[in-house]
PDB file of N, CA and C in Angstrom:
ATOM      1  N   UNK A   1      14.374   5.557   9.495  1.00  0.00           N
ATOM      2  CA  UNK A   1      14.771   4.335   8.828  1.00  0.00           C
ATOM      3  C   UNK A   1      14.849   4.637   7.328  1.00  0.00           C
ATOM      4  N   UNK A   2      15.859   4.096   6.756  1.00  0.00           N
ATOM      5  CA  UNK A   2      16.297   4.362   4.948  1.00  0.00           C
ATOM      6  C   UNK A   2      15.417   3.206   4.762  1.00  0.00           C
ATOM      7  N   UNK A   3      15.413   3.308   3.407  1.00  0.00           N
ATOM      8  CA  UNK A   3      15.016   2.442   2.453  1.00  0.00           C
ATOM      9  C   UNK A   3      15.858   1.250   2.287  1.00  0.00           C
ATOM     10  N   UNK A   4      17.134   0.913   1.840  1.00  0.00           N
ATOM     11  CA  UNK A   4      17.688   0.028   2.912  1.00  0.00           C
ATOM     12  C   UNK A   4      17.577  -0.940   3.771  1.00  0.00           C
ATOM     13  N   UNK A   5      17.176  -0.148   5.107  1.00  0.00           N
ATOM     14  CA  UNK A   5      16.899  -0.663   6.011  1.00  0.00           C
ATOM     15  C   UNK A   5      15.709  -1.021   6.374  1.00  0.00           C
ATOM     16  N   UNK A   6      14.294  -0.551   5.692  1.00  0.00           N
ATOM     17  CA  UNK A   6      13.193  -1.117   5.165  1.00  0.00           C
ATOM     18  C   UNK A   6      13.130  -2.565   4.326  1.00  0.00           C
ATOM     19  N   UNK A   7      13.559  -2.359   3.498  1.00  0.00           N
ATOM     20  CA  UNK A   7      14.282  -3.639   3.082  1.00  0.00           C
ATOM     21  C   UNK A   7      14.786  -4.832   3.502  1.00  0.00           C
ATOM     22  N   UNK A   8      15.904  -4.863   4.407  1.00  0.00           N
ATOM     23  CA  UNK A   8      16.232  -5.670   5.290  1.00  0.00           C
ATOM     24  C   UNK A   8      15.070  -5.972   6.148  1.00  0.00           C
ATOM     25  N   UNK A   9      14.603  -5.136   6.848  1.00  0.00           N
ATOM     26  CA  UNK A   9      13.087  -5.619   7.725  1.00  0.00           C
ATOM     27  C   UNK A   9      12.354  -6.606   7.502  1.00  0.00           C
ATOM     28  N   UNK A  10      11.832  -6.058   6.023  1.00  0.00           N
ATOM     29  CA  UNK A  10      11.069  -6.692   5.255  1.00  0.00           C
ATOM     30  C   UNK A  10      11.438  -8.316   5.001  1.00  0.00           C
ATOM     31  N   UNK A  11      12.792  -8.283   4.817  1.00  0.00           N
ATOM     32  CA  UNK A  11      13.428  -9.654   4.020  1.00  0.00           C
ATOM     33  C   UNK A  11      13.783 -10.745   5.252  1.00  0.00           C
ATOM     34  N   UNK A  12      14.210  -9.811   6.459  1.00  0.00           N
ATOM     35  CA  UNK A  12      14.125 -10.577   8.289  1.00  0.00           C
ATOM     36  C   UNK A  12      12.368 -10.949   8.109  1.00  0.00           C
ATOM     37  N   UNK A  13      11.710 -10.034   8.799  1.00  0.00           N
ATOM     38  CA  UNK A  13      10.555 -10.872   8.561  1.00  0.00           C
ATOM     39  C   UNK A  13       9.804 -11.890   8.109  1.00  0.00           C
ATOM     40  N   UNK A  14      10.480 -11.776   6.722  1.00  0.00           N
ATOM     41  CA  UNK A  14       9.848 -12.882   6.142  1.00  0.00           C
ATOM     42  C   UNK A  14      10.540 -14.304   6.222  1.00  0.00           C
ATOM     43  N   UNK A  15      12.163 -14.397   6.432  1.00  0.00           N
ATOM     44  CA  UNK A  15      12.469 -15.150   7.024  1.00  0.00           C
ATOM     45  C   UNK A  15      12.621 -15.608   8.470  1.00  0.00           C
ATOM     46  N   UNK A  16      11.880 -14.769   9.308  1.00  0.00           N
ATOM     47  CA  UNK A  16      11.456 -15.332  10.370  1.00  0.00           C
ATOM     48  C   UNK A  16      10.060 -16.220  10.528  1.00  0.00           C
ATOM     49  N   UNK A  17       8.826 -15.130   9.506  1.00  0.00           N
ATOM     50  CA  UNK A  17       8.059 -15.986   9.512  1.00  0.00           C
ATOM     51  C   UNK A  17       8.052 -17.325   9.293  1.00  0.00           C
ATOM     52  N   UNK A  18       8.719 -17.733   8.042  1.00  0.00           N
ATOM     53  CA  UNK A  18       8.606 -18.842   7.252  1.00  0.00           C
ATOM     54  C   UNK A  18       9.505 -19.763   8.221  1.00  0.00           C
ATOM     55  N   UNK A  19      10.346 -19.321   9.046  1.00  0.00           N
ATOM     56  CA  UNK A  19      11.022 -20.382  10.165  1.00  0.00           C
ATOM     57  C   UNK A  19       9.583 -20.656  11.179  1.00  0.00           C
ATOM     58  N   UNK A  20       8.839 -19.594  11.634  1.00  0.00           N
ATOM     59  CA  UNK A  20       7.702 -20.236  12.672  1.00  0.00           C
ATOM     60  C   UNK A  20       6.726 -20.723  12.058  1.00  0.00           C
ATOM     61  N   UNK A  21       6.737 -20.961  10.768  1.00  0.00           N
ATOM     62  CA  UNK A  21       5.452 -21.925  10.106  1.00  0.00           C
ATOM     63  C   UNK A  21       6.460 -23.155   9.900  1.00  0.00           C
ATOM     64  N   UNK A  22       7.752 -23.056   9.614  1.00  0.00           N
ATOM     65  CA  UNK A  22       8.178 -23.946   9.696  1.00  0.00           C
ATOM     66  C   UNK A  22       8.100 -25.749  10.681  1.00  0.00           C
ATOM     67  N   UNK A  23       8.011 -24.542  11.831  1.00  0.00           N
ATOM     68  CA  UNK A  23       7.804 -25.681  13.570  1.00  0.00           C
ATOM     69  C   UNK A  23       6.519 -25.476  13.817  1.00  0.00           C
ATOM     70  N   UNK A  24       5.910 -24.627  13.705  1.00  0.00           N
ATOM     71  CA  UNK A  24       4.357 -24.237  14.450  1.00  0.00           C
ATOM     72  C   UNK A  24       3.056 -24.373  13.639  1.00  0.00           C
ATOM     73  N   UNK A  25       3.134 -24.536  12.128  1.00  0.00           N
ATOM     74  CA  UNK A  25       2.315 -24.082  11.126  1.00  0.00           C
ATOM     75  C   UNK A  25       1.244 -25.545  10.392  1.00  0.00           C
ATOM     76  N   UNK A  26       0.392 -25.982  10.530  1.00  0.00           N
ATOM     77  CA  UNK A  26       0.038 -26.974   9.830  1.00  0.00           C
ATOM     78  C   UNK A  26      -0.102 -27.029   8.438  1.00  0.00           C
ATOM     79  N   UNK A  27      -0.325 -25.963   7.816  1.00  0.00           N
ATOM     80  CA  UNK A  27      -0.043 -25.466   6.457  1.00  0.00           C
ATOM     81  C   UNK A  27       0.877 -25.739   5.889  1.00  0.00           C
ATOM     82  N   UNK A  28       2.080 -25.898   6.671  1.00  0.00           N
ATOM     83  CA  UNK A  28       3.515 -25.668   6.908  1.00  0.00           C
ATOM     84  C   UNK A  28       4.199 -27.072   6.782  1.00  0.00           C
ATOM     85  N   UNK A  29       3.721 -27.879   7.312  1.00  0.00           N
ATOM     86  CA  UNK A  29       3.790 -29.142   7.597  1.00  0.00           C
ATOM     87  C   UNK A  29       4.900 -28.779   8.593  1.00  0.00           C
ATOM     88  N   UNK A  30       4.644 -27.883   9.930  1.00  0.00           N
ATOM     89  CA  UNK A  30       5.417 -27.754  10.842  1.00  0.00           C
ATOM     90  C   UNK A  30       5.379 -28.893  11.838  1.00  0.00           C
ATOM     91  N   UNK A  31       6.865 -28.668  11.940  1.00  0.00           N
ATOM     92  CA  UNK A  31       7.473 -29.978  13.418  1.00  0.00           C
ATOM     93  C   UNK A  31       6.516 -29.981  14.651  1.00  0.00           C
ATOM     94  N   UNK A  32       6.247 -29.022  15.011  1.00  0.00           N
ATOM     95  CA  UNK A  32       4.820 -28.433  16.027  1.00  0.00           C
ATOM     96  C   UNK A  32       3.708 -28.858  16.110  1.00  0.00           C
ATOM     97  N   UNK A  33       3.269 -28.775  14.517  1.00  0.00           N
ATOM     98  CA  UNK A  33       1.872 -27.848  14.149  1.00  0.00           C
ATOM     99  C   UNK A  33       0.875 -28.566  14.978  1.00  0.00           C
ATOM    100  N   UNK A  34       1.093 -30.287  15.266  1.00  0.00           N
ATOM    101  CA  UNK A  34       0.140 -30.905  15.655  1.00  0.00           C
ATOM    102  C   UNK A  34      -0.327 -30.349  17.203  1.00  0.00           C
ATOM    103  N   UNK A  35       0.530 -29.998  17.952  1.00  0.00           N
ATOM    104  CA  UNK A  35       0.222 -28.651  18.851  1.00  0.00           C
ATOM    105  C   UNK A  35       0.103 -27.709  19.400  1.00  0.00           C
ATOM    106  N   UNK A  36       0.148 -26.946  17.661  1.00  0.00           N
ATOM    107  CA  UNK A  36      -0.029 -25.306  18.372  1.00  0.00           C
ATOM    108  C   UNK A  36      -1.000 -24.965  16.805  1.00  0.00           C
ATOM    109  N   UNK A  37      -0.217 -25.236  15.641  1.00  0.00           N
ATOM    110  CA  UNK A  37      -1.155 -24.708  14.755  1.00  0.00           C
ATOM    111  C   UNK A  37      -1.334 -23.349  14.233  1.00  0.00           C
ATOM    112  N   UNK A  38      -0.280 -22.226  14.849  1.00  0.00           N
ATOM    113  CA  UNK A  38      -0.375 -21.047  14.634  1.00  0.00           C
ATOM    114  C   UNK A  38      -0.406 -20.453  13.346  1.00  0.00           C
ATOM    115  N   UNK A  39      -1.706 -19.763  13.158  1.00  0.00           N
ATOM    116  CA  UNK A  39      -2.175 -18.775  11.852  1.00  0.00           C
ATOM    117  C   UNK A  39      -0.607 -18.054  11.630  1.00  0.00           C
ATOM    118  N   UNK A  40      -0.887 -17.706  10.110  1.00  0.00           N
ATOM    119  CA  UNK A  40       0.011 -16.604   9.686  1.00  0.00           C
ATOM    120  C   UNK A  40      -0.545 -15.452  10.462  1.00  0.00           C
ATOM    121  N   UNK A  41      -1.334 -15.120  10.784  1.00  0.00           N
ATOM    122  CA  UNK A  41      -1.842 -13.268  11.386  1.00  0.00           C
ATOM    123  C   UNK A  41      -1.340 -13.443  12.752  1.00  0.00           C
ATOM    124  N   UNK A  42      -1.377 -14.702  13.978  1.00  0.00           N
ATOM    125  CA  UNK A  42      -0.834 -15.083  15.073  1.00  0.00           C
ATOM    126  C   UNK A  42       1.068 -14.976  14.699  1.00  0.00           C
ATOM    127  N   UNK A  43       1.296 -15.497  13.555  1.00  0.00           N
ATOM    128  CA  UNK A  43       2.757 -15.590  13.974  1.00  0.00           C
ATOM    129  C   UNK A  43       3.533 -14.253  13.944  1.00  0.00           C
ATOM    130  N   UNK A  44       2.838 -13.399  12.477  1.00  0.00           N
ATOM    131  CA  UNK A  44       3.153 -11.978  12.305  1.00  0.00           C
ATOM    132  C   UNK A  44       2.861 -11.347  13.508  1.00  0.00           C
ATOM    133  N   UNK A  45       1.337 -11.443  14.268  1.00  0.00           N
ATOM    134  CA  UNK A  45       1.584 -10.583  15.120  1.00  0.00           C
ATOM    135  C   UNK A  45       2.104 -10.937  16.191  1.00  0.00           C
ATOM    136  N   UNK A  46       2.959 -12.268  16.336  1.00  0.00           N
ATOM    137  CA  UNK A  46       3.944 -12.424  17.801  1.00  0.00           C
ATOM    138  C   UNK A  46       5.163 -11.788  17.323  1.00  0.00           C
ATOM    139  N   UNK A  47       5.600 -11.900  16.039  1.00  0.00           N
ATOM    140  CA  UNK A  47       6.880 -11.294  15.812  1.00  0.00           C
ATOM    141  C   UNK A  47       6.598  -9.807  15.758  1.00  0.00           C
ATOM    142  N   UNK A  48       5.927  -9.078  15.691  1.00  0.00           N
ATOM    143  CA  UNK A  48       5.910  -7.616  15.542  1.00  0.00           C
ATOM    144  C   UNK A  48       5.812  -6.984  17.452  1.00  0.00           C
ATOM    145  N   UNK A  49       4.926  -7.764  18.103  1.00  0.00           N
ATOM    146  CA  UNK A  49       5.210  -7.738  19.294  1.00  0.00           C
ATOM    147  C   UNK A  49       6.817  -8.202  19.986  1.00  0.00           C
ATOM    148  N   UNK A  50       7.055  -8.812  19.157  1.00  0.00           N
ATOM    149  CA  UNK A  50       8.838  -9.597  19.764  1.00  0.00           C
ATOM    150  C   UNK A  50       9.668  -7.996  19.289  1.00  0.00           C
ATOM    151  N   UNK A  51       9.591  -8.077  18.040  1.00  0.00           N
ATOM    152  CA  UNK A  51      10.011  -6.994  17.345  1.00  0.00           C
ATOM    153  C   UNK A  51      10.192  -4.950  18.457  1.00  0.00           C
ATOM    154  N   UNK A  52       8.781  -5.330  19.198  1.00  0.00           N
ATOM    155  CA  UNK A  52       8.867  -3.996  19.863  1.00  0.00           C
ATOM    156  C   UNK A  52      10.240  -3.648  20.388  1.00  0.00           C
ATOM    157  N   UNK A  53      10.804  -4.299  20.969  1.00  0.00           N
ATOM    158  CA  UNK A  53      11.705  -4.649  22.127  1.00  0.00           C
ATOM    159  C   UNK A  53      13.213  -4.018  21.473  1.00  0.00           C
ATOM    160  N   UNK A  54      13.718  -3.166  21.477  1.00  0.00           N
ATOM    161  CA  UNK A  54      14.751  -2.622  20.817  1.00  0.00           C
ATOM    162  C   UNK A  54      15.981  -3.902  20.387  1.00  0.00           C
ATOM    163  N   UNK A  55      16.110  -4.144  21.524  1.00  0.00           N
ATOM    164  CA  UNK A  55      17.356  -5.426  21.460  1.00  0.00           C
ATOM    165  C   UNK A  55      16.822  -6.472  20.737  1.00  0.00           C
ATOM    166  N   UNK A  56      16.096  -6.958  20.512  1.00  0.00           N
ATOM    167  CA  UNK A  56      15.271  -8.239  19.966  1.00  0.00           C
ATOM    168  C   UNK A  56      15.602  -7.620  18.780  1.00  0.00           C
ATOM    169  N   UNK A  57      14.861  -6.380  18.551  1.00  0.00           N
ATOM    170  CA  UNK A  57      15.110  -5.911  16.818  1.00  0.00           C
ATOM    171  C   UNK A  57      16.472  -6.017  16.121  1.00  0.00           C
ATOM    172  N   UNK A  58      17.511  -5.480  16.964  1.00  0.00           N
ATOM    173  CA  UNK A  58      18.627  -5.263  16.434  1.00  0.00           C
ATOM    174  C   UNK A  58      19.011  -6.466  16.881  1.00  0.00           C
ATOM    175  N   UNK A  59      18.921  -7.537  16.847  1.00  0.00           N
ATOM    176  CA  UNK A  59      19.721  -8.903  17.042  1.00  0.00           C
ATOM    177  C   UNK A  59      19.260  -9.568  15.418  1.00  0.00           C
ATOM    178  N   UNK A  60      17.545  -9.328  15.312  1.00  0.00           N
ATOM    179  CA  UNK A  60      16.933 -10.041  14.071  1.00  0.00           C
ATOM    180  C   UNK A  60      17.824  -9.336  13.448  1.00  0.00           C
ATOM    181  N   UNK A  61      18.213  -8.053  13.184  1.00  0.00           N
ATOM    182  CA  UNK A  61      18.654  -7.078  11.989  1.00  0.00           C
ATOM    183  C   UNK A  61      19.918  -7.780  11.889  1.00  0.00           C
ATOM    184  N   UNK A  62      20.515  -8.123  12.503  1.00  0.00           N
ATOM    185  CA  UNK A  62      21.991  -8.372  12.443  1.00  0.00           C
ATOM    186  C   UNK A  62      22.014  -9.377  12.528  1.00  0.00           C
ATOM    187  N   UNK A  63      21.506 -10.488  12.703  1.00  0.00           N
ATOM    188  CA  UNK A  63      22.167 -12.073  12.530  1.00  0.00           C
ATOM    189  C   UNK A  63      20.856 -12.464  12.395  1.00  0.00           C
ATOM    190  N   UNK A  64      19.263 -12.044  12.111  1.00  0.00           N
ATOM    191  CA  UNK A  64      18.218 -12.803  11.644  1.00  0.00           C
ATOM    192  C   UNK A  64      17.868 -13.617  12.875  1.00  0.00           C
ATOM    193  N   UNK A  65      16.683 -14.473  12.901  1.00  0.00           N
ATOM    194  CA  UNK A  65      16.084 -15.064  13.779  1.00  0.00           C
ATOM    195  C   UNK A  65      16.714 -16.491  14.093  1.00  0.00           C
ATOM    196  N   UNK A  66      16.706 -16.798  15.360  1.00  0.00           N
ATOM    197  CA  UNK A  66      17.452 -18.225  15.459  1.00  0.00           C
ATOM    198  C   UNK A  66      16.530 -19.329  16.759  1.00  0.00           C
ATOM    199  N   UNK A  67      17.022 -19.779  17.419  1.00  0.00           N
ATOM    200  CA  UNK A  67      15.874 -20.367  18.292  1.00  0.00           C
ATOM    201  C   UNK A  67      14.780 -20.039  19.532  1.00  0.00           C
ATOM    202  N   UNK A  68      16.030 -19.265  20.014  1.00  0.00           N
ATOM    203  CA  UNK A  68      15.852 -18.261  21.466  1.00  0.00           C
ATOM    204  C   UNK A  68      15.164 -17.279  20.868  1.00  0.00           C
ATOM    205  N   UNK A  69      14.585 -16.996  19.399  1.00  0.00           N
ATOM    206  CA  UNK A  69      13.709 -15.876  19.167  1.00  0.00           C
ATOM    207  C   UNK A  69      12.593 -16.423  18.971  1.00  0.00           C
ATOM    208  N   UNK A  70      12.333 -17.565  17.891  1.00  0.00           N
ATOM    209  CA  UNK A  70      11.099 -18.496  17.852  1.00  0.00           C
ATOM    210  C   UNK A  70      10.697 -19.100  19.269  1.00  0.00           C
ATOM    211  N   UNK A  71      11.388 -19.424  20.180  1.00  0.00           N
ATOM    212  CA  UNK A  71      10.740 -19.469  21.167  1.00  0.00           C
ATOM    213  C   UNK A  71      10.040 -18.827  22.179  1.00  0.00           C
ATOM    214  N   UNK A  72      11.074 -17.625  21.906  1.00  0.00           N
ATOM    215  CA  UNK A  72      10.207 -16.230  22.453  1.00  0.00           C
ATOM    216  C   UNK A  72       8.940 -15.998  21.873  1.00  0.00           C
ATOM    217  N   UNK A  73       8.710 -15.931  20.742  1.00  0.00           N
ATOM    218  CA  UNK A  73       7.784 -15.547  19.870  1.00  0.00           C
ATOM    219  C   UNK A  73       6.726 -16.559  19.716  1.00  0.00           C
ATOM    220  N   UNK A  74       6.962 -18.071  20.197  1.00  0.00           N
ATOM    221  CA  UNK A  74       5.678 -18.673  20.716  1.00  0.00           C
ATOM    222  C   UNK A  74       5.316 -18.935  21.848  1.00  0.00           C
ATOM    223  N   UNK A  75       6.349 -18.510  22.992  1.00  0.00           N
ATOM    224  CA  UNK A  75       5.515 -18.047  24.073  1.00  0.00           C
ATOM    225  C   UNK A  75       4.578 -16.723  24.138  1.00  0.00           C
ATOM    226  N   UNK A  76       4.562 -15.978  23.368  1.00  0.00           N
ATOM    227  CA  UNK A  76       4.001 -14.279  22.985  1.00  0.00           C
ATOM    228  C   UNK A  76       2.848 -14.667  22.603  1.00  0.00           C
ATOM    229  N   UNK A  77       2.675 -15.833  21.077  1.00  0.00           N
ATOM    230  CA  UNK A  77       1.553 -16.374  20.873  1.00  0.00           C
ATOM    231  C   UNK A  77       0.652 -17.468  21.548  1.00  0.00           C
ATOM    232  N   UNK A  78       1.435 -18.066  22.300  1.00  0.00           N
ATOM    233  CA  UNK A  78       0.529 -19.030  23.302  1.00  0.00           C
ATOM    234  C   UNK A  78      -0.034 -18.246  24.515  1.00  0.00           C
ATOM    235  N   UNK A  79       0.701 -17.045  25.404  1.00  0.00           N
ATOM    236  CA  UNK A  79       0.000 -16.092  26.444  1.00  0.00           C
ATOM    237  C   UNK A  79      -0.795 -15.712  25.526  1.00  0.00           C
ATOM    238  N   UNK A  80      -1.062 -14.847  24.113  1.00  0.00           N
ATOM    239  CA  UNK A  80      -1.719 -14.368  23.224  1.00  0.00           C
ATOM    240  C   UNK A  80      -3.160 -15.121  23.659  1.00  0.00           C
ATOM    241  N   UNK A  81      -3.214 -16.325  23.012  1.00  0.00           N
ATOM    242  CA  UNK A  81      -4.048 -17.319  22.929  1.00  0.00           C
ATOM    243  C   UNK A  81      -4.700 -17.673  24.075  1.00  0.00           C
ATOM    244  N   UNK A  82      -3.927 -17.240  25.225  1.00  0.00           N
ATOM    245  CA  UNK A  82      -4.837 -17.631  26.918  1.00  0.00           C
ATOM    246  C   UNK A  82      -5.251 -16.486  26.932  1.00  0.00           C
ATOM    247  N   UNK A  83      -5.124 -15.170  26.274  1.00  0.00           N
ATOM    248  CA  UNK A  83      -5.308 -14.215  27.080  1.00  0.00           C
ATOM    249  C   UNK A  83      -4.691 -13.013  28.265  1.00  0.00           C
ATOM    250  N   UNK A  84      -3.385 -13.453  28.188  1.00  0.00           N
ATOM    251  CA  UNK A  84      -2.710 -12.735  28.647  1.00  0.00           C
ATOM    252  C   UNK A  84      -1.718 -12.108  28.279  1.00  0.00           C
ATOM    253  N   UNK A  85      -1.973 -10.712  28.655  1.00  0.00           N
ATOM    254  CA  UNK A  85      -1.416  -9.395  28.419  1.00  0.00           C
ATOM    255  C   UNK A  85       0.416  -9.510  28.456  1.00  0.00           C
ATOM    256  N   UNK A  86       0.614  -9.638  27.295  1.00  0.00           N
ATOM    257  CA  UNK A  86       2.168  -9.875  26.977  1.00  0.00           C
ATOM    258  C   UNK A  86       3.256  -8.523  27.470  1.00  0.00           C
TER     259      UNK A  86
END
């Protein structure tokens, strides 16, 4: 990976995060939050787990996060949260 493309990562990420605190975040004054509430360290680490997934990556890289990814990514953190192995 270039520098570049470090970059971009970096700048997806962070606009993915700030979309799942957006709906999920009470901090956030997310659309959600009243039932789920998800930490910043929960949302980073559902997206870095979403992130594993080759295709998932290169979809964020190229058109950024949209609904069908935040939803992925709080089902990752709600199994997270029961306990089960994602």
């Amino acid at each position: 990976m270039n520098m570049f493309e470090m970059q971009k990562l970096a700048e997806r990420g962070m606009e993915f995060l700030a979309y799942m605190q957006s709906f999920y975040s009470k901090d956030h004054n997310g659309v959600y939050a009243d039932e789920t509430d998800f930490s910043t360290e929960e949302i980073v680490n559902g997206i870095n787990e979403y992130l594993r997934d080759e295709e998932n990556y290169r979809g964020i890289m190229q058109y950024g996060a949209d609904t069908v990814d935040r939803e992925r990514v709080r089902l990752i953190i709600e199994r997270t949260r029961e306990g089960v192995t994602v």
